[in-house]
Protein backbone atom coordinates (compact mmCIF):
# COMPACT_ATOMS: atom_id res chain seq x y z
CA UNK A 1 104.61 84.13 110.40
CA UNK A 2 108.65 84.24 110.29
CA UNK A 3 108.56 80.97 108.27
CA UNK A 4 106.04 82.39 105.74
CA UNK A 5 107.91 85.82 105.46
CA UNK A 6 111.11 86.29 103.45
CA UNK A 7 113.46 89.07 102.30
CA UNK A 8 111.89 91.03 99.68
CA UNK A 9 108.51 90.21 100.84
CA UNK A 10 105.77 93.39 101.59
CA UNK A 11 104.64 93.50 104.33
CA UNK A 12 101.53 95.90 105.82
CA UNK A 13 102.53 97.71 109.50
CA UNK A 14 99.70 97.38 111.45
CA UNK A 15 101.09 98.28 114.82
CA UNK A 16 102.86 101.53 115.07
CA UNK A 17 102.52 101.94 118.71
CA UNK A 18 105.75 103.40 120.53
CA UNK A 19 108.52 100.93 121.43
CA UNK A 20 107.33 97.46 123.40
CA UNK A 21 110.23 97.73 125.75
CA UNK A 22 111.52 101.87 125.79
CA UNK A 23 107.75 103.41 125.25
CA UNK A 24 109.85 105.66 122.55
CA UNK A 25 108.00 106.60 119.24
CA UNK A 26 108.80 104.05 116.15
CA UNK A 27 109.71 105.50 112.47
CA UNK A 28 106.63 102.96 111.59
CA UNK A 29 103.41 104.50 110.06
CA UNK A 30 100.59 102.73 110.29
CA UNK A 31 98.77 101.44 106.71
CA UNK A 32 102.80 102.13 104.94
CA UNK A 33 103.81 99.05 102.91
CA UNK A 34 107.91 97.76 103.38
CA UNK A 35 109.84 95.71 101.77
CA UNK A 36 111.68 92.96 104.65
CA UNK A 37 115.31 92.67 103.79
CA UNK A 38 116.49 90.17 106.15
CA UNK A 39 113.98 87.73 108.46
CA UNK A 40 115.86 87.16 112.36
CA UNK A 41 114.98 84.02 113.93
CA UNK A 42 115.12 85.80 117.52
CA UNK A 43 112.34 85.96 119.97
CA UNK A 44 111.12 89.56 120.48
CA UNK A 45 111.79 90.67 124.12
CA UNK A 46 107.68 91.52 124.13
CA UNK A 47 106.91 87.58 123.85
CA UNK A 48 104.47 88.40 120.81
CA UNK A 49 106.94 86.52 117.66
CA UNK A 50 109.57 84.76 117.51
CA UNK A 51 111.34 86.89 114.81
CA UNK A 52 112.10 89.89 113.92
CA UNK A 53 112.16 92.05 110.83
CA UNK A 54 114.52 94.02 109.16
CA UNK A 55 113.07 96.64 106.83
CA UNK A 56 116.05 99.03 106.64
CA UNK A 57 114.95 101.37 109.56
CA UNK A 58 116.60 101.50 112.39
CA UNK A 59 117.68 98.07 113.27
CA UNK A 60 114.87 95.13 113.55
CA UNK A 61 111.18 95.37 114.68
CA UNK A 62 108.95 92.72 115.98
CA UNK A 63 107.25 90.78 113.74
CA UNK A 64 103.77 91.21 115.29
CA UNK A 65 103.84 94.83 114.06
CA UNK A 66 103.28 93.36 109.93
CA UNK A 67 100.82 91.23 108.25
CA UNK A 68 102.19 89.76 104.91
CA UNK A 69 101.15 91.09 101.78
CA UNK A 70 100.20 88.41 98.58
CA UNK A 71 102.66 88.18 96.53
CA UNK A 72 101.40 89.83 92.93
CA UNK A 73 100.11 87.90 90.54
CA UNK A 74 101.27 88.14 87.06
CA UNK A 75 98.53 88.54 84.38
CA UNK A 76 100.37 88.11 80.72
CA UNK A 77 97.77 90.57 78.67
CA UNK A 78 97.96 90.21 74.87
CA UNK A 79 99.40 93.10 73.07
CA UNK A 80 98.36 94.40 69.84
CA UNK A 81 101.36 94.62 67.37
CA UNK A 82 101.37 97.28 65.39
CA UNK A 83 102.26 96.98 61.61
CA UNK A 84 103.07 99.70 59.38
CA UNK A 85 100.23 100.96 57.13
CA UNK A 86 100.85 100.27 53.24
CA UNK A 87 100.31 103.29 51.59
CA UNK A 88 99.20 103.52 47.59
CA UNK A 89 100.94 105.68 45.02
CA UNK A 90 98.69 107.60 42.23
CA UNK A 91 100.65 108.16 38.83
C-alpha cells in the first residue's frame, strides 16, 4: 500500500487496537478518516507493512492500521446564471 498512499491522501483506520509492540492504547478511533502527511519507507517492527504513516498524531503508525480512501471525483454541475429581471414603466 505505501507506494499507492501519498501525503494528503485519506485514509480509513481500521485497526485501533493498543500499540503492536508496548500494548499501550493508540489516539486512533476506529471508522475516523485522516489525512497522511508524510509516507516512511520503514518496516514496522510488527512485520505487517513496510511503511509507516504520519497523520500528525503522535509520531508514525503502521500502515496496516488504514485502508486508502478514493480520491473524490469532481462532477462540474451546470449553474444557472441569474440575469436581472427587466422591469416596465407605466406613464
Amino acid at each position: 500500500m505505501s507506494d499507492a498512499v501519498g501525503p494528503g491522501d485519506l485514509v480509513l483506520c481500521v485497526n485501533a487496537s493498543p500499540n503492536h509492540v508496548t500494548g499501550e492504547q493508540v489516539p486512533l478511533v476506529a471508522g475516523e478518516t485522516y489525512r497522511v502527511w508524510t509516507v516512511m519507507d520503514f518496516a514496522c517492527p510488527c512485520g505487517r507493512s513496510d511503511a509507516l504513516l504520519d497523520i500528525g498524531i503522535d509520531f508514525a503508525w503502521c500502515q496496516s492500521r488504514f485502508r486508502l480512501l478514493p480520491k473524490p471525483k469532481f462532477e462540474a454541475k451546470p449553474r444557472k446564471a441569474s440575469a436581472p429581471k427587466e422591469k416596465e414603466t407605466i406613464r
